[in-house]
N, C-alpha and C. Protein backbone atom coordinates (compact mmCIF):
# COMPACT_ATOMS: atom_id res chain seq x y z
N UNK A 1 -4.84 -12.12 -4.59
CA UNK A 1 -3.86 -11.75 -3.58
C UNK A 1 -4.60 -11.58 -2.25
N UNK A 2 -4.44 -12.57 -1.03
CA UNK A 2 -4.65 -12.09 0.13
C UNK A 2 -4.78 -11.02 0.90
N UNK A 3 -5.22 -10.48 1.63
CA UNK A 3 -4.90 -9.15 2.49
C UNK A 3 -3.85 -9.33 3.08
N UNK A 4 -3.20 -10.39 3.07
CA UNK A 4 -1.94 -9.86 3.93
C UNK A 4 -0.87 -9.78 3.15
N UNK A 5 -0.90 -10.15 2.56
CA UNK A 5 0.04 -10.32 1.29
C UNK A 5 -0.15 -8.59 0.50
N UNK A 6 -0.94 -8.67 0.63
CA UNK A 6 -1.20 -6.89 0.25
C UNK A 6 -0.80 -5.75 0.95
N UNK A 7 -1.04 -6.24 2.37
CA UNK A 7 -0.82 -5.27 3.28
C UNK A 7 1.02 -5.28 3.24
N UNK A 8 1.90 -6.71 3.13
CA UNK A 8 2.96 -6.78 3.45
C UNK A 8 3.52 -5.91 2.12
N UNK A 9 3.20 -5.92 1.21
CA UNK A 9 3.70 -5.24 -0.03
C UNK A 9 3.53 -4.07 -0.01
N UNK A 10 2.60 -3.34 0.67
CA UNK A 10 2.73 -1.64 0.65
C UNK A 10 3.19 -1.39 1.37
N UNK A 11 3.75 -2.06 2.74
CA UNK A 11 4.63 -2.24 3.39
C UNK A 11 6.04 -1.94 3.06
N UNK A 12 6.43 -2.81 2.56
CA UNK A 12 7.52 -2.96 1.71
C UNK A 12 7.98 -2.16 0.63
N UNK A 13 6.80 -1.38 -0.10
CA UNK A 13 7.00 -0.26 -1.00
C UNK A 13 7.04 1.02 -0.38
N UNK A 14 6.46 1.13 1.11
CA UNK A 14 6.59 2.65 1.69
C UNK A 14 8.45 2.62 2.60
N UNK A 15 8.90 1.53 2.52
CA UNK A 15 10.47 1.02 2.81
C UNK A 15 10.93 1.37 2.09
N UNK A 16 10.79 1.72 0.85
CA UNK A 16 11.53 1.93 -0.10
C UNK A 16 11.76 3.24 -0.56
N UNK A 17 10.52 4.19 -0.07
CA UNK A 17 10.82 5.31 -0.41
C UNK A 17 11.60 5.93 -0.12
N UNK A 18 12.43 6.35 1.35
CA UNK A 18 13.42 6.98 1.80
C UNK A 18 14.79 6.60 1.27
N UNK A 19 14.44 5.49 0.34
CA UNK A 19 15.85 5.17 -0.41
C UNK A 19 15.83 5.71 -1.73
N UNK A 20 15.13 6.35 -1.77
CA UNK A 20 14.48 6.14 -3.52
C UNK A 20 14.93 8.23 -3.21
N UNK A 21 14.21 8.53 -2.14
CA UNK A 21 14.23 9.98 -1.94
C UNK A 21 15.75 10.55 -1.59
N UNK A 22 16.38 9.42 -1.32
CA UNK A 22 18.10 9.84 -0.96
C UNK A 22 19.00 10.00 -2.24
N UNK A 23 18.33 8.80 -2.90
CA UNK A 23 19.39 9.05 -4.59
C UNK A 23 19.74 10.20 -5.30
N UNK A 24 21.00 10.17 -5.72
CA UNK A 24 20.88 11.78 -6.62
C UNK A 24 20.25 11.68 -7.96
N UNK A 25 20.48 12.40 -8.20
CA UNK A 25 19.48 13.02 -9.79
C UNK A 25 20.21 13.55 -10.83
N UNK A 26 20.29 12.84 -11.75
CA UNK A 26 21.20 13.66 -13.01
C UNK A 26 20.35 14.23 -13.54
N UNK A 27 20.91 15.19 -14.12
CA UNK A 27 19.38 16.39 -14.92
C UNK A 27 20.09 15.84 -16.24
N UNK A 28 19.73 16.89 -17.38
CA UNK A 28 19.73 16.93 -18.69
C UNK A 28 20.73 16.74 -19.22
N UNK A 29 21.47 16.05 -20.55
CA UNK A 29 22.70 16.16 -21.10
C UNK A 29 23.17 16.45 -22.00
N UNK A 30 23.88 16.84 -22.77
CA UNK A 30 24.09 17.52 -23.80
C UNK A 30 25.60 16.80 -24.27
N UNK A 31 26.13 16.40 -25.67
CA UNK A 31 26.91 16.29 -26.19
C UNK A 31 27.44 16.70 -27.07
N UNK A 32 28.53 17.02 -27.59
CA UNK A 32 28.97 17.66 -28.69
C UNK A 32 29.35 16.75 -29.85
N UNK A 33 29.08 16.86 -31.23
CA UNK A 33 28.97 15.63 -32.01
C UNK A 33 30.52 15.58 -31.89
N UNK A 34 31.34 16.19 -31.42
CA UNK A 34 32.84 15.59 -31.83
C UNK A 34 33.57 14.65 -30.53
N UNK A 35 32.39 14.61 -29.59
CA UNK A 35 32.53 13.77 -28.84
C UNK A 35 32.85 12.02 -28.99
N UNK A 36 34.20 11.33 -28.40
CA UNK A 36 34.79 10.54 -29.13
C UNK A 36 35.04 9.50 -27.31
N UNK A 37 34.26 8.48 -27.01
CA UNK A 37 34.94 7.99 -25.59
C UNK A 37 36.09 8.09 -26.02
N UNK A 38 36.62 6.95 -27.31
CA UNK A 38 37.91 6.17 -27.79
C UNK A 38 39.28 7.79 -27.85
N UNK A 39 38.88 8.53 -27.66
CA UNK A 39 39.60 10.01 -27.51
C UNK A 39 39.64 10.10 -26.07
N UNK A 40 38.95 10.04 -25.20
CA UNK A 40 38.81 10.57 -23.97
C UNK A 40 39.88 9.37 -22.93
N UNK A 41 39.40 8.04 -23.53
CA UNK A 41 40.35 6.84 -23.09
C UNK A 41 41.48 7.12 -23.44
N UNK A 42 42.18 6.93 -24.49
CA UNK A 42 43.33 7.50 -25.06
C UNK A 42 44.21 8.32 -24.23
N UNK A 43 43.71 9.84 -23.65
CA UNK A 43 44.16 10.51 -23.46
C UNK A 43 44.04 10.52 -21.82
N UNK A 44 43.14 9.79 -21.29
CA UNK A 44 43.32 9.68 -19.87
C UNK A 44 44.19 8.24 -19.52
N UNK A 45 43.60 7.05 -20.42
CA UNK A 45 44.49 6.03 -19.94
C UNK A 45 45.82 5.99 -19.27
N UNK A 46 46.27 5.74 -18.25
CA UNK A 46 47.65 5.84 -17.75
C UNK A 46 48.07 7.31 -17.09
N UNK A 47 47.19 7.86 -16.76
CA UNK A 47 47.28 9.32 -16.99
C UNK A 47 46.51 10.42 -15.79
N UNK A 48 47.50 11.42 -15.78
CA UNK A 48 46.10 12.03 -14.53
C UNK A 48 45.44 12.56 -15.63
N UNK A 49 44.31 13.04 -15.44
CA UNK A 49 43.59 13.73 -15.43
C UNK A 49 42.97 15.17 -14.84
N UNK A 50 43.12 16.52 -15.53
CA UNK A 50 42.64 17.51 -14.58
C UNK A 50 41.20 17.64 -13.95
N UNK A 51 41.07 17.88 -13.45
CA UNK A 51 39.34 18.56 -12.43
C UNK A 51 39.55 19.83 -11.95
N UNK A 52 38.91 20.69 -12.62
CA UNK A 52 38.72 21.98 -12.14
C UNK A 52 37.30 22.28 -11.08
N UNK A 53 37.72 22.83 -9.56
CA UNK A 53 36.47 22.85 -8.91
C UNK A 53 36.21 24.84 -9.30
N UNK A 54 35.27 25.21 -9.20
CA UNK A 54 34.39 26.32 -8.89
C UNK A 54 33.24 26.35 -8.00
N UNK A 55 33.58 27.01 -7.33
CA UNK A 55 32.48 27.46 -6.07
C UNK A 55 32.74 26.70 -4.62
N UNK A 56 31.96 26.23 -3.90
CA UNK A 56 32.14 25.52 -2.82
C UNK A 56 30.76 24.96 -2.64
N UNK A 57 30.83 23.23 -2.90
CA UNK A 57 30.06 22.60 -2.76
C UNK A 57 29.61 22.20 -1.23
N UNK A 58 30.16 22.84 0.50
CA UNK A 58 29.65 23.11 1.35
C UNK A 58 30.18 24.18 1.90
N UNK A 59 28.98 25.18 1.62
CA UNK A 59 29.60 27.06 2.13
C UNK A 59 30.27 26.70 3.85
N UNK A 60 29.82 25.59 4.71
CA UNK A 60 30.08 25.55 5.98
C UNK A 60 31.57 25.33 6.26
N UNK A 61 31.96 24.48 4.89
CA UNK A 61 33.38 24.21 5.36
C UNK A 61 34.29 24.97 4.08
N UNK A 62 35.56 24.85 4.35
CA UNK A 62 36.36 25.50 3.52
C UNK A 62 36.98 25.25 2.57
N UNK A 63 37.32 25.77 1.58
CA UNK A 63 37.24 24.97 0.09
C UNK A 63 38.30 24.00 0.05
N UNK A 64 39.62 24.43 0.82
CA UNK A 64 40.54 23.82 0.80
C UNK A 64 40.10 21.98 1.12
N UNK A 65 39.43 22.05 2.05
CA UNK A 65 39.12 20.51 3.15
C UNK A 65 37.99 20.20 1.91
N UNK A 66 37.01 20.69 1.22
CA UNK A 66 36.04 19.94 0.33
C UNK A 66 37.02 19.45 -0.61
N UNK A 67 38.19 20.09 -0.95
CA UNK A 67 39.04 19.79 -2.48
C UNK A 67 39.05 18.81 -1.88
N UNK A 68 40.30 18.27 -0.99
CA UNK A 68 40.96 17.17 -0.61
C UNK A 68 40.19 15.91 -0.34
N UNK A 69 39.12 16.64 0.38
CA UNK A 69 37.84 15.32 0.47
C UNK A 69 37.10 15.02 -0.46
N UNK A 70 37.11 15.61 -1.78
CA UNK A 70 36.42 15.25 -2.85
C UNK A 70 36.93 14.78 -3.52
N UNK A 71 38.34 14.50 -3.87
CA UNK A 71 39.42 14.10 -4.53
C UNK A 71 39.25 12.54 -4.40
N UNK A 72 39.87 11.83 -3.06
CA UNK A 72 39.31 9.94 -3.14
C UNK A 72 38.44 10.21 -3.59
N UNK A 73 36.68 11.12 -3.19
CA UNK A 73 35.44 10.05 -3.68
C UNK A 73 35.44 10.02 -4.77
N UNK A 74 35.92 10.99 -5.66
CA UNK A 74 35.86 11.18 -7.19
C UNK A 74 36.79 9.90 -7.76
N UNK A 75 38.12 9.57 -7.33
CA UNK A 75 39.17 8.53 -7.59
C UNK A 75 38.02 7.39 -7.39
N UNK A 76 37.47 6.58 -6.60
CA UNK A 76 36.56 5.93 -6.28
C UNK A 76 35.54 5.48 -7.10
N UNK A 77 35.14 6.31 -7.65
CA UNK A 77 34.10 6.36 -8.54
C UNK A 77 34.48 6.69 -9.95
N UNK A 78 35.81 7.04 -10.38
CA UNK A 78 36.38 7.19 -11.39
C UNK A 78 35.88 5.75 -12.66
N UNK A 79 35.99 6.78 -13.81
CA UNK A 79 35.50 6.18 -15.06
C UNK A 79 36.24 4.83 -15.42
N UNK A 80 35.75 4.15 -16.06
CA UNK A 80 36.85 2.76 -16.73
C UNK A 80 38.31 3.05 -17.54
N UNK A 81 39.19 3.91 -17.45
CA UNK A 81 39.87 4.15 -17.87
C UNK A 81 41.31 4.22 -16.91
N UNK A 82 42.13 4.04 -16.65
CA UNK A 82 43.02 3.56 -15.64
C UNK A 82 43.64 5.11 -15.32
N UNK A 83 42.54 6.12 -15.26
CA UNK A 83 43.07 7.48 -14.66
C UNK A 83 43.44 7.91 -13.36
N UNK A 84 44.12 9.09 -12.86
CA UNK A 84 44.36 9.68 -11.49
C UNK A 84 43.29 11.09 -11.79
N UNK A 85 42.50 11.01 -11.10
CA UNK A 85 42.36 12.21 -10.99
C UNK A 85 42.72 13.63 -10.18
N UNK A 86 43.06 14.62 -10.77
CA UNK A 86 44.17 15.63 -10.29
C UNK A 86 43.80 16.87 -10.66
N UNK A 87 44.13 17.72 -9.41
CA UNK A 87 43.54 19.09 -9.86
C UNK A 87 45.01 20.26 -10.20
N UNK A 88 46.51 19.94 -10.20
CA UNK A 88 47.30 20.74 -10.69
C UNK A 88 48.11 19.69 -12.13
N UNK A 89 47.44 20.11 -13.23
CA UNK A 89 47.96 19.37 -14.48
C UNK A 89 48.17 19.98 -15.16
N UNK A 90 49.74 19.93 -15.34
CA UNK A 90 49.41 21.32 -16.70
C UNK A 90 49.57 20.67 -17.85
N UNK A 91 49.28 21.66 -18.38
CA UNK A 91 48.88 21.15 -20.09
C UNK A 91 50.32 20.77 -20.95
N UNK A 92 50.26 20.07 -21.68
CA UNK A 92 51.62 19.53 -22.25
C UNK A 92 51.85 20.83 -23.88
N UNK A 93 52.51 20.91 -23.91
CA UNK A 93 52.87 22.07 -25.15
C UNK A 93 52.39 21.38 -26.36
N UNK A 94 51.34 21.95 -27.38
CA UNK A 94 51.22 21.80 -27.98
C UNK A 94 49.88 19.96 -28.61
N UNK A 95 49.18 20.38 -26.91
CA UNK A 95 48.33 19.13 -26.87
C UNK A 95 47.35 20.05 -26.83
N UNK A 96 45.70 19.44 -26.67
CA UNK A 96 44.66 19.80 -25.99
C UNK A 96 44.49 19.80 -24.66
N UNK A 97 43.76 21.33 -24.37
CA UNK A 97 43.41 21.44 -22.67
C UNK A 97 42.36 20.27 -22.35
N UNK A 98 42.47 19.00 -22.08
CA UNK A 98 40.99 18.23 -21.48
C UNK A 98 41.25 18.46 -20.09
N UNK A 99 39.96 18.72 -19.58
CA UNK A 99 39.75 18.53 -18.09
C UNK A 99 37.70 18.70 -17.70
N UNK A 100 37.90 18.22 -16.33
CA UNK A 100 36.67 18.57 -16.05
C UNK A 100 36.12 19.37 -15.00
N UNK A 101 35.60 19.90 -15.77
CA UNK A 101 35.55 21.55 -15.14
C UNK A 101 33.74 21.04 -14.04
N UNK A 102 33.88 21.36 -12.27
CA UNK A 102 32.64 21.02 -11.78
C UNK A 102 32.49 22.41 -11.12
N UNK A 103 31.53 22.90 -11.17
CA UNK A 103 30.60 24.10 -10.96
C UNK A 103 29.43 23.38 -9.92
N UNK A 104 30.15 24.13 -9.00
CA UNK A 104 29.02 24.01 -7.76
C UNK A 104 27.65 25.10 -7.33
N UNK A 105 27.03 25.06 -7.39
CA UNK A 105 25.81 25.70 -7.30
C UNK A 105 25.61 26.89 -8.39
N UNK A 106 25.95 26.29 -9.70
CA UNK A 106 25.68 27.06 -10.32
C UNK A 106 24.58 27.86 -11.03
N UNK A 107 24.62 28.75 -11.86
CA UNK A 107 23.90 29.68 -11.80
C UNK A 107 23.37 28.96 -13.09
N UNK A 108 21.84 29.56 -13.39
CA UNK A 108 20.65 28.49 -13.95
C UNK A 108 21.07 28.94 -15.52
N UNK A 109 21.45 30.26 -15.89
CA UNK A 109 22.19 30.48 -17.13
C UNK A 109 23.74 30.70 -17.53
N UNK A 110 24.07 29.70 -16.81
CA UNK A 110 25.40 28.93 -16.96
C UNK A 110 25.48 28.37 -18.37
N UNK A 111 26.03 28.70 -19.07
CA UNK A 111 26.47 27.52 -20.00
C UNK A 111 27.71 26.76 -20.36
N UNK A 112 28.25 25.84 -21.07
CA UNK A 112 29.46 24.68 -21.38
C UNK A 112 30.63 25.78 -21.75
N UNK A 113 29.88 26.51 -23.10
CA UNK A 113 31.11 27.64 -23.41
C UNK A 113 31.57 28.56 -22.20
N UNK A 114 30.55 29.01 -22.12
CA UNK A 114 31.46 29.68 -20.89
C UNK A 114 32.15 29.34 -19.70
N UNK A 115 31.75 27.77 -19.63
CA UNK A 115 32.33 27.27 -18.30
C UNK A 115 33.77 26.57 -19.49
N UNK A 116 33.97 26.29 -20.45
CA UNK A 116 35.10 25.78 -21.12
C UNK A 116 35.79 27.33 -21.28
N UNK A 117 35.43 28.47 -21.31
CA UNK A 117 36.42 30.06 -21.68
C UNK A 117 36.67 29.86 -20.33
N UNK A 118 36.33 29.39 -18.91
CA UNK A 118 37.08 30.06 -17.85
C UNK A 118 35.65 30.83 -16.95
N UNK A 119 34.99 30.89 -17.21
CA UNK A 119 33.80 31.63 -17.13
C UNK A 119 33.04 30.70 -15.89
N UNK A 120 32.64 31.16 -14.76
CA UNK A 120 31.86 30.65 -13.43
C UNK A 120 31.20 31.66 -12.85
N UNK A 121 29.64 31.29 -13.12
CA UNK A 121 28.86 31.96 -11.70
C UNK A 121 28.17 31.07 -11.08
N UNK A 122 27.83 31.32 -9.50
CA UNK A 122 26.88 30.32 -8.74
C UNK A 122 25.69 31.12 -8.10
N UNK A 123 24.79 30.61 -7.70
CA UNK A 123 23.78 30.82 -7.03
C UNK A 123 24.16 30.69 -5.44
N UNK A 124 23.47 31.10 -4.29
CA UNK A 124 23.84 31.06 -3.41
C UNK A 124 23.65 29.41 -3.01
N UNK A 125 24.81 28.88 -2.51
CA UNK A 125 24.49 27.19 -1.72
C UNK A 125 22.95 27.32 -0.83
N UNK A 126 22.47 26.25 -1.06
CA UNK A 126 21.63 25.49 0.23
C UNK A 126 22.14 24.48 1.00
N UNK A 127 21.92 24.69 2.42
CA UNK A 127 22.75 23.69 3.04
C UNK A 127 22.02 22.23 3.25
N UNK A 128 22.92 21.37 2.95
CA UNK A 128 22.53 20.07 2.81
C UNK A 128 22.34 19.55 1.19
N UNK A 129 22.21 20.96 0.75
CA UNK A 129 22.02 20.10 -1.22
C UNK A 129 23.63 19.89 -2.10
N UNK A 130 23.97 19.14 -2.15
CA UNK A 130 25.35 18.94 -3.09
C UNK A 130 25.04 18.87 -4.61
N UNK A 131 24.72 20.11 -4.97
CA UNK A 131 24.69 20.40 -6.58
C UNK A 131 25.98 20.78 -7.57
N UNK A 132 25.57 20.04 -8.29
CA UNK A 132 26.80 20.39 -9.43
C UNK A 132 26.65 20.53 -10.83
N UNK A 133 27.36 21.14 -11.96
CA UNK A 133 27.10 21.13 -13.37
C UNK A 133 28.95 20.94 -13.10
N UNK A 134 28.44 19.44 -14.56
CA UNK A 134 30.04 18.69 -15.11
C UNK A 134 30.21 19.36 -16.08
N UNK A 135 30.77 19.93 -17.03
CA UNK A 135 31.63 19.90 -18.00
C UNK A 135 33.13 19.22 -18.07
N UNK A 136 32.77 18.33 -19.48
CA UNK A 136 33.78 17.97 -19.94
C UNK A 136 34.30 18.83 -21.16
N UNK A 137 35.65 19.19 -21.14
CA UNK A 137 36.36 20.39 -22.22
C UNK A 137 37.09 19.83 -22.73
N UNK A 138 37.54 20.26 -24.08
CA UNK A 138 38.76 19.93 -24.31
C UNK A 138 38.86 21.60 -24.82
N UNK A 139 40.06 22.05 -24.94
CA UNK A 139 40.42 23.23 -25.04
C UNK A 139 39.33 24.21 -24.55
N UNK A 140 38.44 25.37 -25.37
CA UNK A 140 37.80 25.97 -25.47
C UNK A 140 35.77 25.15 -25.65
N UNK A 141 35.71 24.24 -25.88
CA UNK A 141 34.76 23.30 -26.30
C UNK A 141 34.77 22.50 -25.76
N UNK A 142 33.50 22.41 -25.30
CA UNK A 142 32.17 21.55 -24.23
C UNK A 142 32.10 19.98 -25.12
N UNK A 143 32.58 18.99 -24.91
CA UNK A 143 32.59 17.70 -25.07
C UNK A 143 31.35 17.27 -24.64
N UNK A 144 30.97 17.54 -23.38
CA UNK A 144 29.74 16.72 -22.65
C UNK A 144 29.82 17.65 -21.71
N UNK A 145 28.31 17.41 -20.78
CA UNK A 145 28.07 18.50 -19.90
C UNK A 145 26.62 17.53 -19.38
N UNK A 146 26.20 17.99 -17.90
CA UNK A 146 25.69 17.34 -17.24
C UNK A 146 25.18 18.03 -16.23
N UNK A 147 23.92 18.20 -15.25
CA UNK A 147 23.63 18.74 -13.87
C UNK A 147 23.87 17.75 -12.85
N UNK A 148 23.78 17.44 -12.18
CA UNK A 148 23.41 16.87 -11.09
C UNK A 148 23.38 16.90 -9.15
N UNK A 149 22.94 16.74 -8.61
CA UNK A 149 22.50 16.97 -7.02
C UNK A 149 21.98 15.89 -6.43
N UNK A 150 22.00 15.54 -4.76
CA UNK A 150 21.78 14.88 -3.96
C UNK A 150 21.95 16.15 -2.99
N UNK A 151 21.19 15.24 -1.74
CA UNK A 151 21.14 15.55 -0.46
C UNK A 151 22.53 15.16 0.48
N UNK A 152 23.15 15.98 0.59
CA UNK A 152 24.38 15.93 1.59
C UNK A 152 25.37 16.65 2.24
N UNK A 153 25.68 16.39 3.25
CA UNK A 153 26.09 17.59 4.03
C UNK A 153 27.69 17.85 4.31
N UNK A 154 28.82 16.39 3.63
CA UNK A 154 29.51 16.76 3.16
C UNK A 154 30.14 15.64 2.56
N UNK A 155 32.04 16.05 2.21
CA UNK A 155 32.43 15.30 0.89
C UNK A 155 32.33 13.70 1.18
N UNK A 156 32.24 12.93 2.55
CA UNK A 156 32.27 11.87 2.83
C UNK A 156 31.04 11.48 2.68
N UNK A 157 30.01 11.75 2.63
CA UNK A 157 28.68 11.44 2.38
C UNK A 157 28.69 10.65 1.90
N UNK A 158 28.39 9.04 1.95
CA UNK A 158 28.15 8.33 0.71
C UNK A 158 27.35 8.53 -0.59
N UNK A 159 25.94 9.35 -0.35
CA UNK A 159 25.14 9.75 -1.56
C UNK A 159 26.22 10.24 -2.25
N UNK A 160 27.46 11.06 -1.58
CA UNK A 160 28.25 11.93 -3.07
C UNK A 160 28.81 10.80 -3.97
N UNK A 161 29.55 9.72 -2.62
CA UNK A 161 30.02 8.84 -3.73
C UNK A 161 29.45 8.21 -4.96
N UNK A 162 27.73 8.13 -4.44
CA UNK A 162 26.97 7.29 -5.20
C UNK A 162 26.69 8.10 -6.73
N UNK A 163 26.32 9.84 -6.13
CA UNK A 163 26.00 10.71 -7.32
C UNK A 163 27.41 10.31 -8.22
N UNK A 164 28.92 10.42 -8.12
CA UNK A 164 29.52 10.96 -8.80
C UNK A 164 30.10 9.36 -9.54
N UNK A 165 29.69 7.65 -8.93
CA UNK A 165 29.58 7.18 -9.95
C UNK A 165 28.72 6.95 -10.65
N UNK A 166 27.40 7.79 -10.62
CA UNK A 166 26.60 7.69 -12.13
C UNK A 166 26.95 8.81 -12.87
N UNK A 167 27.14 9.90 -12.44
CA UNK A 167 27.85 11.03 -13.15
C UNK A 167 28.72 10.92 -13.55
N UNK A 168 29.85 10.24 -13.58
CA UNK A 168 30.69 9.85 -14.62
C UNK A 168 30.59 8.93 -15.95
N UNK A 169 29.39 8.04 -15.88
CA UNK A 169 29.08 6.94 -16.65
C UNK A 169 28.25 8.25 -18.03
N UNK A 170 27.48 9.31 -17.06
CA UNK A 170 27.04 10.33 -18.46
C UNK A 170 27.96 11.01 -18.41
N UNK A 171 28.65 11.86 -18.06
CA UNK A 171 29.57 12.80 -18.57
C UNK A 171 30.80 12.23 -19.67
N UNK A 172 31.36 11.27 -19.37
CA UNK A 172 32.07 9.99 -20.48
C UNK A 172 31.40 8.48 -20.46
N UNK A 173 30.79 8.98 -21.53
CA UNK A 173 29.90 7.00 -21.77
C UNK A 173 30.40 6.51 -23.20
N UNK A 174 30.07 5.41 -22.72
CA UNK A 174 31.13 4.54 -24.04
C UNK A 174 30.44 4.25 -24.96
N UNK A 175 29.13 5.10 -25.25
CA UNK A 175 28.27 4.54 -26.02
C UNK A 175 28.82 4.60 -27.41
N UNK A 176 28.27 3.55 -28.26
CA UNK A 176 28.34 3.39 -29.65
C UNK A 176 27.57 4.74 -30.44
N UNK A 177 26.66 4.79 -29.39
CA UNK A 177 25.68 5.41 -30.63
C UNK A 177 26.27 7.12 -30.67
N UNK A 178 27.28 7.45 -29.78
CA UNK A 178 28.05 8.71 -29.71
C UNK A 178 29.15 8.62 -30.17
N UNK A 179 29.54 7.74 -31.17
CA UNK A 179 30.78 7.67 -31.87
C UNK A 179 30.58 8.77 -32.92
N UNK A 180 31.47 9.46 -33.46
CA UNK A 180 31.25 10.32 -34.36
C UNK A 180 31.86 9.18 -35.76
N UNK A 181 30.67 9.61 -36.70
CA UNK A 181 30.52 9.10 -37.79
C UNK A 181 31.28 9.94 -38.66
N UNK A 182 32.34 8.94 -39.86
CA UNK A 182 33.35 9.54 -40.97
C UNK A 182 32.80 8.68 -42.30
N UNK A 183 32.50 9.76 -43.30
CA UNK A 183 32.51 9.35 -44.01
C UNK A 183 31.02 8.78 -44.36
N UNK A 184 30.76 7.93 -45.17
CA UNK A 184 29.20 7.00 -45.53
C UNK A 184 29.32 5.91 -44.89
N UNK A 185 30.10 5.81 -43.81
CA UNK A 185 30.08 4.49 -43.00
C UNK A 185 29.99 2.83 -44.22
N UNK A 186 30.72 2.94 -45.34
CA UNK A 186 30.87 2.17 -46.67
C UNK A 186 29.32 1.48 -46.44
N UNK A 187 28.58 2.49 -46.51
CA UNK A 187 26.98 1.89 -47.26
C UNK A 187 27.21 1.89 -48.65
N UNK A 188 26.37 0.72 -48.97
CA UNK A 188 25.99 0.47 -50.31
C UNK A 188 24.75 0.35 -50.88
């Protein structure tokens, strides 16, 4: 490899970092074995969907204006399933509570159960960080659950848009290998 050809490539790789440093970050994930996509499709297909917010993902502005502005980017970035997403849904008599419950700056011993009982604490915001923990519920029980954060200062931000369509692909993924297994799967 030439020197210039060398030089143009570290070039080109120190270009890249401020893109690389803007992306958000999904942290750790957790599933519950009764976790089912073919359940989650089902029941959102055609359908709103609830979103429960907690906290305020920018202390500068007011919760009311983050709801409304978080609402398209979330629609936007919404999962493969032909949902609305909606934050007044009530529950149909005699169905399961699903919704997804997002916790903004929450607190580091947070957990799924308690954020599926109703249960929210946060840490104080930093300004400019858009942190969140997903839970997905159905009634009382944590389906899936997720961290994630980017750098942004508010709901139009594109990084949010970008965080919240990879955060949806983990919080409901269509994977095979999270199908819940019945039965001996007819091994022989």
């Amino acid at each position: 490899m030439t020197i210039s050809k060398t030089i143009a490539a570290a070039v080109a790789g120190c270009a890249l970092v401020p893109a690389m440093a803007s992306a958000g970050v999904i942290g750790g994930t957790n599933y519950a074995s009764q976790y089912d996509y073919g359940e989650f499709f089902s029941i959102a297909d055609h359908h709103d969907f609830k979103v429960v917010l907690a906290g305020n993902a920018f202390p500068a502005t007011d919760l009311g204006s983050v709801a409304r502005d978080l609402l398209p980017v979330m629609q936007a970035a919404k999962p493969r399933p032909a949902l609305t997403f909606a934050y007044d849904v009530a529950v149909e008599k005699d169905q399961p509570d699903y919704r997804l419950v997002l916790v903004f700056n929450a607190a580091n011993d947070l957990g799924s159960r308690e954020v599926c009982n109703g249960g929210t604490r946060g840490d104080p915001a930093r300004s400019g960080l858009f942190k969140l923990y997903a839970v997905y519920c159905r009634n009382n029980m944590a389906m899936s659950e997720t961290t994630a954060w980017t750098s942004a200062a508010s709901a139009n931000d594109p990084r949010v848009a970008e965080l919240f369509r990879e955060l949806f692909m983990v919080v409901f993924p269509d994977s095979h290998a999270l199908k819940p297994q019945v039965g001996d799967g007819n091994r022989q």
